[in-house]
Protein backbone atom coordinates (compact mmCIF):
# COMPACT_ATOMS: atom_id res chain seq x y z
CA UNK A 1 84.38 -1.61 -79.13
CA UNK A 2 84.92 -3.35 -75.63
CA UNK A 3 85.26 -0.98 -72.78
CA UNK A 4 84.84 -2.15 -68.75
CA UNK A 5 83.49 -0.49 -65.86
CA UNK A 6 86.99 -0.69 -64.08
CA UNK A 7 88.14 1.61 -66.77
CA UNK A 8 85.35 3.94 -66.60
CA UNK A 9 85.84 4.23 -62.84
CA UNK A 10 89.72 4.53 -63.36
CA UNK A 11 88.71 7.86 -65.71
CA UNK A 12 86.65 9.17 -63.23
CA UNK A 13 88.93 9.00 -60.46
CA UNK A 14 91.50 10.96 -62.59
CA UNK A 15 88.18 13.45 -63.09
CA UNK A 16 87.71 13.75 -59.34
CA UNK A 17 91.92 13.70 -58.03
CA UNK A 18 93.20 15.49 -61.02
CA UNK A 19 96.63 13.55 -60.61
CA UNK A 20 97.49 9.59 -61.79
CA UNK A 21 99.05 8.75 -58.28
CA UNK A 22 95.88 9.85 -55.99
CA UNK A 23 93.50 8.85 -58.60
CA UNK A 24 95.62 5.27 -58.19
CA UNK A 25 95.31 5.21 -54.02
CA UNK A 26 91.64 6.18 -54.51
CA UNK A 27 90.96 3.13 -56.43
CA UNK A 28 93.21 0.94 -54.96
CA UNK A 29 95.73 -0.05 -57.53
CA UNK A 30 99.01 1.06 -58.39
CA UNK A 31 99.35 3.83 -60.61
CA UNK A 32 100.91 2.20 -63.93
CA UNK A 33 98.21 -0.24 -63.49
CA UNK A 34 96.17 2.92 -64.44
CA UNK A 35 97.55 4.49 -66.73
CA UNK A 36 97.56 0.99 -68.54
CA UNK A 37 93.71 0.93 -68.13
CA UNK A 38 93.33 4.50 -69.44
CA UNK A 39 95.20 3.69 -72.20
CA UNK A 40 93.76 0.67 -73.64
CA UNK A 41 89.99 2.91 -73.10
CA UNK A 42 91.33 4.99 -75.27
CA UNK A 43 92.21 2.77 -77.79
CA UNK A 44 89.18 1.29 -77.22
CA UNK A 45 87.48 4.15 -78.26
CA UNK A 46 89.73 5.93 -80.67
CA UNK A 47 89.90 9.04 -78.82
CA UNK A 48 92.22 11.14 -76.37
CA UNK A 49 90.51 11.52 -72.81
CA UNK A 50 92.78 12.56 -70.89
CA UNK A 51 96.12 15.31 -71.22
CA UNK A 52 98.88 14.14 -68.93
CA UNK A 53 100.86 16.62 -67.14
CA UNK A 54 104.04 16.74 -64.85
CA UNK A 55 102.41 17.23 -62.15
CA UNK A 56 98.43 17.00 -62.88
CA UNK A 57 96.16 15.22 -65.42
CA UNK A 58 93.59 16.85 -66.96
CA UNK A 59 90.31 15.41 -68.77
CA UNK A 60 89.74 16.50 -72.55
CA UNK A 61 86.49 18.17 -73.73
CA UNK A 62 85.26 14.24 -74.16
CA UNK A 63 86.89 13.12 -71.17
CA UNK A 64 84.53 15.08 -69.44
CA UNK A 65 81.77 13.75 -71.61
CA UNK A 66 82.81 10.07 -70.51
CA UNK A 67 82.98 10.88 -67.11
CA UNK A 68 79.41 12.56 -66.99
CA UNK A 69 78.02 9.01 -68.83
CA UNK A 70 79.88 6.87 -66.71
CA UNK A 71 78.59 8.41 -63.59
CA UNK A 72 74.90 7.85 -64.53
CA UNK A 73 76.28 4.29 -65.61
CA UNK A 74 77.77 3.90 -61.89
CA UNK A 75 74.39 4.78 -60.66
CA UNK A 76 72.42 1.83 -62.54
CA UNK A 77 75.01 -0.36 -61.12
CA UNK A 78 74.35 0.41 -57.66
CA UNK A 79 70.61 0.01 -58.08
CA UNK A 80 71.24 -2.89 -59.96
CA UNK A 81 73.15 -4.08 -56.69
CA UNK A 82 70.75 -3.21 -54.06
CA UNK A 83 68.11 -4.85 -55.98
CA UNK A 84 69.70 -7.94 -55.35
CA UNK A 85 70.49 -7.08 -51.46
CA UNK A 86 67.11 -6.10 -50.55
CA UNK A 87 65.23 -8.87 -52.25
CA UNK A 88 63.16 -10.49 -49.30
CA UNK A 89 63.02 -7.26 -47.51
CA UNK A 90 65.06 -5.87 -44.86
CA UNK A 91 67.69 -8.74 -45.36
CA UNK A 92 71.55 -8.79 -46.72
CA UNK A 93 73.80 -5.58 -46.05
CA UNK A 94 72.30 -2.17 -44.73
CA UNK A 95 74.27 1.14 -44.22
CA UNK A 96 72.64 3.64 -42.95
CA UNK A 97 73.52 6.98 -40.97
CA UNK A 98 72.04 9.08 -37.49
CA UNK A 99 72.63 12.61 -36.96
CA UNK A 100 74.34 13.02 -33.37
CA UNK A 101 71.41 14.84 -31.33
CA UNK A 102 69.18 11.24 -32.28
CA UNK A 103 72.10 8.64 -32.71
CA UNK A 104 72.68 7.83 -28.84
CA UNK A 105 69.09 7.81 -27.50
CA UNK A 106 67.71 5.59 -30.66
CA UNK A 107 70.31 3.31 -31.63
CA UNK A 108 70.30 1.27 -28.42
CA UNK A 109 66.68 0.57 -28.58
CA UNK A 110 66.63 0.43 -32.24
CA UNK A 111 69.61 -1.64 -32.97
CA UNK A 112 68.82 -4.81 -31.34
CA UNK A 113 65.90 -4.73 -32.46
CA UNK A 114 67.03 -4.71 -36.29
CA UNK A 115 69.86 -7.34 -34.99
CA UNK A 116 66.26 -9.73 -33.80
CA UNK A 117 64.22 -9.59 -37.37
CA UNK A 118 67.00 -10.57 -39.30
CA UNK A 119 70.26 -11.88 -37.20
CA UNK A 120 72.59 -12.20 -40.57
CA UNK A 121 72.52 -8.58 -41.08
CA UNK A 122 75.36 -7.24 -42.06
CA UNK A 123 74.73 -3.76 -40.28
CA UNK A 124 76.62 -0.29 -40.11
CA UNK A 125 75.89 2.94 -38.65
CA UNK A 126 77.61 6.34 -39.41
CA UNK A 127 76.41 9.28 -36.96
CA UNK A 128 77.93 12.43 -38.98
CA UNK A 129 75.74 15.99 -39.26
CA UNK A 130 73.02 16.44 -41.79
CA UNK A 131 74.41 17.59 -44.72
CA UNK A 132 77.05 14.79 -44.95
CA UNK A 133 74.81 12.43 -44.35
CA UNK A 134 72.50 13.01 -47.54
CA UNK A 135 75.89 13.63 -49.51
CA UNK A 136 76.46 9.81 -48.69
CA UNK A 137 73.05 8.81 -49.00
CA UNK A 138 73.30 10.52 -52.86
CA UNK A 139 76.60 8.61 -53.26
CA UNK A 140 75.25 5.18 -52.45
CA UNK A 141 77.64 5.20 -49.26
CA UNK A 142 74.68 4.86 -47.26
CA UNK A 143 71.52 3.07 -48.03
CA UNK A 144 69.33 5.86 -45.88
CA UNK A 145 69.76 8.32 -43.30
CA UNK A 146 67.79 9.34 -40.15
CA UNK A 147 67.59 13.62 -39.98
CA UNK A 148 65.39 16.14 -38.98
CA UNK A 149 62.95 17.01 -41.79
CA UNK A 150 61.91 18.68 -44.11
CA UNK A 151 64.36 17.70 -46.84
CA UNK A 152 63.69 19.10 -49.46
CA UNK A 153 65.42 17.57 -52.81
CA UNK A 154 64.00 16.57 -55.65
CA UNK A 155 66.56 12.72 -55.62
CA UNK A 156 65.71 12.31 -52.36
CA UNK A 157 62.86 10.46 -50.56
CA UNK A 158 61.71 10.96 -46.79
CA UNK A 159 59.54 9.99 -44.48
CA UNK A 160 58.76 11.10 -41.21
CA UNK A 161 59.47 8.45 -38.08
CA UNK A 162 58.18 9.97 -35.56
CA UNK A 163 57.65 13.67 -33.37
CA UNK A 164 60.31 15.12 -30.93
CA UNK A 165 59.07 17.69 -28.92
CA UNK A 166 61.54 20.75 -27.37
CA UNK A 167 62.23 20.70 -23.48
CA UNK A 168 63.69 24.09 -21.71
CA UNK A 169 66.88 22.55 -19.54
CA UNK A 170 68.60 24.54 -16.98
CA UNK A 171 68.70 24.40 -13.09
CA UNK A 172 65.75 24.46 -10.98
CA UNK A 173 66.35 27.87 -9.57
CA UNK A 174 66.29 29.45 -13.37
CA UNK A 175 63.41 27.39 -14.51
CA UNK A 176 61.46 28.44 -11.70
CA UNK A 177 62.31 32.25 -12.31
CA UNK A 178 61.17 31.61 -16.03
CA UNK A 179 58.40 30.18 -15.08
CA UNK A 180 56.81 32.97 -12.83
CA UNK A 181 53.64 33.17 -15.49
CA UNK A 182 53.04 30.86 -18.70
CA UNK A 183 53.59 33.27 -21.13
CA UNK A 184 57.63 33.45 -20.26
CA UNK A 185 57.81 29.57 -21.53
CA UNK A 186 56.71 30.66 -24.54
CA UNK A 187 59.61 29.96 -27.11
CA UNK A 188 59.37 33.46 -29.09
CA UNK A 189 59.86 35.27 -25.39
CA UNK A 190 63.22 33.58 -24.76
CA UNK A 191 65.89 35.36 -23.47
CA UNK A 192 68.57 34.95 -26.17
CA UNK A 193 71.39 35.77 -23.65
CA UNK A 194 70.65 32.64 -21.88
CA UNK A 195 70.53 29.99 -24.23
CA UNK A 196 73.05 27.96 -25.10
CA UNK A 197 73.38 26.40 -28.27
CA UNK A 198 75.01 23.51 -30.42
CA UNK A 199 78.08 24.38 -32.86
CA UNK A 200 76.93 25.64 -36.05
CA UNK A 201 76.42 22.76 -38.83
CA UNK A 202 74.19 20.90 -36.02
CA UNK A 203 70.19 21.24 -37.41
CA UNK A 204 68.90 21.39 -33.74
CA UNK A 205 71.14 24.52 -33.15
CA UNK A 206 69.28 25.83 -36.25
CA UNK A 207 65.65 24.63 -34.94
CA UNK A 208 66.29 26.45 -31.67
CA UNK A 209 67.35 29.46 -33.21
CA UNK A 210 64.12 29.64 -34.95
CA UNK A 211 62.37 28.49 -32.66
CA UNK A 212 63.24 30.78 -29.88
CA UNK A 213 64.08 34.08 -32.51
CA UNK A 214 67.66 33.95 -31.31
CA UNK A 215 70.63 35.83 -31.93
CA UNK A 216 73.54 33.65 -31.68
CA UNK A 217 75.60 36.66 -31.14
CA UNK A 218 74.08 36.79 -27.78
CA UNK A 219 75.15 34.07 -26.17
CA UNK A 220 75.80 33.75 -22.61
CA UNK A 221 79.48 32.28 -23.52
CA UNK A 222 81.40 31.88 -26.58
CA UNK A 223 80.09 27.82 -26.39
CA UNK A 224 80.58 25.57 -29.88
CA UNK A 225 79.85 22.71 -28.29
CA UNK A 226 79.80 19.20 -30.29
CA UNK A 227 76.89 17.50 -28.09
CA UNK A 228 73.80 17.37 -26.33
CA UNK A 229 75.47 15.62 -23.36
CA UNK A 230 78.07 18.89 -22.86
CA UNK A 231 75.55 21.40 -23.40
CA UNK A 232 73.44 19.38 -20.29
CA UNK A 233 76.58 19.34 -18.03
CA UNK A 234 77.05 23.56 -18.48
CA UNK A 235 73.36 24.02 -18.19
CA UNK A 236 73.06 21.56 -14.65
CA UNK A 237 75.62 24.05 -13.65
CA UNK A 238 74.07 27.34 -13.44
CA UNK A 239 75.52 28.05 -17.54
CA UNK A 240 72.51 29.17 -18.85
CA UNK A 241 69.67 27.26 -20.33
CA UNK A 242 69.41 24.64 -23.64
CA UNK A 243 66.39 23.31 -25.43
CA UNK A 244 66.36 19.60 -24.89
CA UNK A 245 64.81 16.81 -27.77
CA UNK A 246 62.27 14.84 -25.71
CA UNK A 247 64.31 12.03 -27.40
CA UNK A 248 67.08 12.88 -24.95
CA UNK A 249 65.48 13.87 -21.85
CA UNK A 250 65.44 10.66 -19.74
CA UNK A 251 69.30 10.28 -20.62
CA UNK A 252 70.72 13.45 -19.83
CA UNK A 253 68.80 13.47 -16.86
CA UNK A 254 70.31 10.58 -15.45
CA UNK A 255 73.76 11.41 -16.29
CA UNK A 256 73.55 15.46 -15.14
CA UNK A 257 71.11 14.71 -11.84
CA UNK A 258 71.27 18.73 -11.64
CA UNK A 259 69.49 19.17 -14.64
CA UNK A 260 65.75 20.21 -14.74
CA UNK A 261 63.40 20.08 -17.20
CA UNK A 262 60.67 22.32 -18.61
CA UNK A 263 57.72 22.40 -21.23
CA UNK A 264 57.35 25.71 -23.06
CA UNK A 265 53.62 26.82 -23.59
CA UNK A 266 51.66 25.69 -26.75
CA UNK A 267 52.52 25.73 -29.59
CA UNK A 268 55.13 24.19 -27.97
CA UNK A 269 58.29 24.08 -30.41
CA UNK A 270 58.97 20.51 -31.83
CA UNK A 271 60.67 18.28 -34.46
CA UNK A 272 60.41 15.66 -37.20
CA UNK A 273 62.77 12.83 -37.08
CA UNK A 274 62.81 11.09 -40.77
CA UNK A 275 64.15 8.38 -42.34
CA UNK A 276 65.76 9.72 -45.66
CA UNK A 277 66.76 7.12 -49.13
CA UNK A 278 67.35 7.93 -52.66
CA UNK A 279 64.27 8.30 -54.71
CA UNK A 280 66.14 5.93 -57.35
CA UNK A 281 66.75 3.24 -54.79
CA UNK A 282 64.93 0.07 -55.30
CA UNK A 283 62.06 -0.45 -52.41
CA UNK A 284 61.53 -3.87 -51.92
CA UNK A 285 59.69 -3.19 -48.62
CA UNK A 286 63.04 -2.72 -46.83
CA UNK A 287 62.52 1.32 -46.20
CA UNK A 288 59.43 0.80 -44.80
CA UNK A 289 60.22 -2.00 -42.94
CA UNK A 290 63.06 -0.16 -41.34
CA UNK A 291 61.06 3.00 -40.86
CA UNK A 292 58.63 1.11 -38.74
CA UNK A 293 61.26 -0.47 -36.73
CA UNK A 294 63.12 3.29 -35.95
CA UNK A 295 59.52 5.04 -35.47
CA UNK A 296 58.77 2.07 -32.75
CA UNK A 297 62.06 2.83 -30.97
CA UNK A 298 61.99 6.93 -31.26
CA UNK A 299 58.12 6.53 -29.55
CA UNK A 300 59.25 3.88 -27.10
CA UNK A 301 62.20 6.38 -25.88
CA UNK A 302 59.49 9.38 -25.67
CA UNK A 303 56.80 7.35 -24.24
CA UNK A 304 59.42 6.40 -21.68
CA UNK A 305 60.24 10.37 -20.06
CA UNK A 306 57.14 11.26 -17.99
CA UNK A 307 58.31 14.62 -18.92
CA UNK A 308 57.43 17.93 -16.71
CA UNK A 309 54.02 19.51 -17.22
CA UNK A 310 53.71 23.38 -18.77
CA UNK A 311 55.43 25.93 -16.27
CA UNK A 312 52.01 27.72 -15.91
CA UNK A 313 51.97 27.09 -12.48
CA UNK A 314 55.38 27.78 -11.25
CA UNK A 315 57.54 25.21 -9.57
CA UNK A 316 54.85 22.68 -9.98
CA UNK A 317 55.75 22.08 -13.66
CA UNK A 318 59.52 21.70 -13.31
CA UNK A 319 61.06 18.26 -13.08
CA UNK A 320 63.77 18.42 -10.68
């Protein structure tokens, strides 16, 4: 019985498209080159797997079965392949992915600094929202993935980079007149009509929410903005107020030079910043090595806002 692994993936792709022609473009060769490779698996392994339609192709009871073995087979592979990459270390090919509210504050510190420990890098970056990141890290389309934690999944493995604390953003004049005593910085005493949030799908738009006891449906505007950058503009403005990563604070403060910045009172409200991989990935010192490279950048950013001090006593703490 001789099978390959072309033929297994040309079965699954019929499994996942449901139709010879896409399950052709998704694999990259033409479709009677694929129905000539499901073919010969089945006469490889004297059984139907798959019931061909006019218009759709569907995957017999052990069709499915296949598919299900292939895909842990496809799995092994993958391991098998980044054992070979990350021999050494952080060396060979990396892939890895930034959610947008981190991407463009850490990447230009981080990125040259990956591009100096190892110059032959082969090195991509995806910035997409949480939960499509992890579905590529699970996929093996990315090798790890920077996002707020926790994460909690039992194929997963994360660990924490480094702390973001929450800013209060708006114009001086509304800062100040939420600052009259130290208890209105206080996260929970927020006034949800004011704030002004990311689209949905964005985990800081989440954090603040919680953070500040929120209800969305209160919103000063009908707002789904896409980034930090055009909630900063609107807030400079006079549109309200935002809750500002720390991580961000000495960039959007230089592009919106209207925009003033607050601390809440302790607890003040904060974040995690991970660095996410599959617990079935090989470790060959690469993860941590790239962890300590990210956490070095995310602290260097921070450590570089002098920040504005609790709004306890009025206009004093308020960064103009």
């Amino acid at each position: 019985m001789n099978f390959t692994l072309r033929q297994l993936r040309s079965l699954t792709a019929i499994a996942e498209e449901g139709h010879f022609g896409r399950a052709a473009a998704s694999v990259n060769i033409s479709q009677p080159a694929l129905s000539v490779q499901i073919r010969e698996l089945e006469a490889a392994l004297g059984v139907r797997l798959v019931e061909r339609g006019r218009r759709e192709a569907v995957l017999t009871p052990t069709g499915r079965e296949i598919v299900r073995r292939a895909r842990r087979i496809f799995e092994e592979v993958r391991e098998i392949e980044q054992a070979a990459r990350w021999h050494g270390g952080l060396s060979g090919r990396l892939r890895i992915g930034v959610i947008p509210t981190v991407a463009p504050y850490l990447l230009p510190l981080a990125l040259p600094e990956l591009r100096a420990r190892n110059i032959s890098l082969d090195l991509g970056v995806r910035e997409a929202q949480t939960e499509r990141l992890l579905e590529e890290v699970r996929s093996g389309g990315l090798d790890a993935a920077v996002v707020a934690l926790p994460v909690e999944a039992a194929d997963l493995v994360a660990e924490p980079l480094f702390e973001d604390r929450f800013l209060l953003a708006g114009t001086p004049s509304r800062l100040a007149a939420l600052g009259a005593d130290r208890a209105a910085l206080a996260a929970e005493a927020m006034e949800p009509g004011q704030l002004l949030l990311l689209d949905d799908g964005h985990c800081l738009a989440d954090q603040a929410i919680a953070a500040c006891a929120v209800d969305r449906s209160r919103a000063p505007m009908d707002l789904r903005a896409a980034s930090l950058a055009t909630l900063c503009r609107l807030v400079s403005e006079g549109f309200g107020v935002t809750l500002l990563p720390e991580l961000a604070a000495a960039a959007e403060r230089a592009a919106a030079p209207g925009l003033a910045l607050a601390r809440f009172a302790e607890p003040e409200p904060r974040r995690v910043v991970g660095l996410v991989r599959r617990r079935l990935s090989v470790d060959d010192g690469w993860f941590g090595e790239l962890g300590r490279i990210l956490g070095d950048a995310g602290r260097q950013v921070i450590s570089g806002w002098t920040g504005a001090e609790p709004c306890g006593a009025g206009e004093a703490g308020i960064l103009a």
